[in-house]
C-alpha atoms as a PDB file:
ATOM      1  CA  UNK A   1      95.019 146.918  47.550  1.00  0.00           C
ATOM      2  CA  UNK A   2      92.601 146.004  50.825  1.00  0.00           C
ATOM      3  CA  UNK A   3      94.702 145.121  53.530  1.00  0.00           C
ATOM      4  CA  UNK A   4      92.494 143.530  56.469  1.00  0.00           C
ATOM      5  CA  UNK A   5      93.477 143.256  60.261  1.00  0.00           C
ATOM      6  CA  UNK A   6      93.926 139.778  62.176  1.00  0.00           C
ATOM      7  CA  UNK A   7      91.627 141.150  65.058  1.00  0.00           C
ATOM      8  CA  UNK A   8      89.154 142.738  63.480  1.00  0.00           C
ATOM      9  CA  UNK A   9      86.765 145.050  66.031  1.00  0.00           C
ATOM     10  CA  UNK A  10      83.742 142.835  66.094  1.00  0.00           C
ATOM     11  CA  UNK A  11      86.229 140.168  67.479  1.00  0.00           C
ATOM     12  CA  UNK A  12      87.403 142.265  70.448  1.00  0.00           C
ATOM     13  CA  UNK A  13      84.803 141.140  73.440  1.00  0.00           C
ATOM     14  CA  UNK A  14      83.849 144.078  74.921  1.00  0.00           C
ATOM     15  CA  UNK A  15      84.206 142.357  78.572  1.00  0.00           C
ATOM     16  CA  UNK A  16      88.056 142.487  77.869  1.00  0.00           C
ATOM     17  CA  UNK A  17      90.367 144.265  79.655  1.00  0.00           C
ATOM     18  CA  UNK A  18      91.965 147.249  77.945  1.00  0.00           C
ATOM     19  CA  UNK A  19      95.241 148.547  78.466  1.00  0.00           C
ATOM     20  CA  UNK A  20      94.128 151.740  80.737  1.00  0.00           C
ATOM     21  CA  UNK A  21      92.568 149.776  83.120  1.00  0.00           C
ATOM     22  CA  UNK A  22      95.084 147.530  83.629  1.00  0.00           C
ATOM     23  CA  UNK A  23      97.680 148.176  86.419  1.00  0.00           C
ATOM     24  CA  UNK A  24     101.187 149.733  84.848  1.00  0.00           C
ATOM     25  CA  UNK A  25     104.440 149.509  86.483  1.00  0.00           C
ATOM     26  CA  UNK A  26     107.564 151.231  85.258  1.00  0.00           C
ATOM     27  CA  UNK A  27     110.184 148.087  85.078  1.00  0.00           C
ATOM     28  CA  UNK A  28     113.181 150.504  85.642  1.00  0.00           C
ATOM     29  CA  UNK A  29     111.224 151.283  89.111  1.00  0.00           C
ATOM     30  CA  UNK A  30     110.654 147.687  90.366  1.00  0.00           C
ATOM     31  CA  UNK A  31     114.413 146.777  89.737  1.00  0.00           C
ATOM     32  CA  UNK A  32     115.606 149.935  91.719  1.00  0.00           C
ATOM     33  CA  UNK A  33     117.568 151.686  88.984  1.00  0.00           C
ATOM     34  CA  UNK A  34     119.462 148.485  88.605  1.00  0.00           C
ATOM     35  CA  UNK A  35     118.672 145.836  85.705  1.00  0.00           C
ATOM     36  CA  UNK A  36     117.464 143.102  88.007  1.00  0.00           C
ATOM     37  CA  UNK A  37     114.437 142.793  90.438  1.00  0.00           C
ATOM     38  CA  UNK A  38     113.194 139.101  91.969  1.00  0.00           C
ATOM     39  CA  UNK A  39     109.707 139.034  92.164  1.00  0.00           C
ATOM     40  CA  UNK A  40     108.131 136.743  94.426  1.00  0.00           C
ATOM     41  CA  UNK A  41     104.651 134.614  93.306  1.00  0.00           C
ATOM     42  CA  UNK A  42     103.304 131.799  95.620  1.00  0.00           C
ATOM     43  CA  UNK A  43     106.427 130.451  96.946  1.00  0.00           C
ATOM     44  CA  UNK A  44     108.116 131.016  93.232  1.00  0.00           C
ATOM     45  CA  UNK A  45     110.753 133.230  92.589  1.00  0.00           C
ATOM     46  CA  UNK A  46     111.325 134.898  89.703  1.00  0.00           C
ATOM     47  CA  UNK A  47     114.038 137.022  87.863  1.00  0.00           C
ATOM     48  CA  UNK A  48     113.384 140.566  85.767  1.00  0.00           C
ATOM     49  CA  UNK A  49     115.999 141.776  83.966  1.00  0.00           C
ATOM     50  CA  UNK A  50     116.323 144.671  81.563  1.00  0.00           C
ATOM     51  CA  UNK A  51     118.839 143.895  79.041  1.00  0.00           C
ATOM     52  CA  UNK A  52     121.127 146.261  77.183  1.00  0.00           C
ATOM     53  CA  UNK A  53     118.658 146.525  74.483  1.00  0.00           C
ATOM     54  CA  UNK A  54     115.956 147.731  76.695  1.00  0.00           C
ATOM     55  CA  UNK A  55     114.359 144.410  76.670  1.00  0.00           C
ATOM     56  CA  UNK A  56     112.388 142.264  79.477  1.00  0.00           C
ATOM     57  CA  UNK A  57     113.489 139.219  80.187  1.00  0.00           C
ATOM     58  CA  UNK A  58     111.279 137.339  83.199  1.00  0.00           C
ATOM     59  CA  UNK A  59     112.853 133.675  84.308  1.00  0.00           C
ATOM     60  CA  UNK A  60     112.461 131.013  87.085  1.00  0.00           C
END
């Protein structure tokens, strides 16, 4: 059986960002030990919470 991928590596543009050069933030850190953090973009604000199930949820 030949099983292929959706992306295959001739399709990935090599001017892409890849995940190590991207900035990381630990979620857990940006709420304060708590499961809820507002973040702030243009004059939006937004909502991160971690639920139970160790899940992001980001709302308006």
């Amino acid at each position: 059986m030949s099983y292929q991928t959706a992306f295959p590596q001739d399709a990935i543009r090599a001017d892409a960002p890849r995940a190590v050069d991207l900035p990381t933030y630990d979620a857990r850190r940006l709420t304060g030990g708590e499961n809820t953090a507002q973040i702030v973009l243009d004059d939006k604000t937004y909502t991160l919470r971690i639920t139970r199930a160790g899940k992001l949820i980001l709302t308006k």
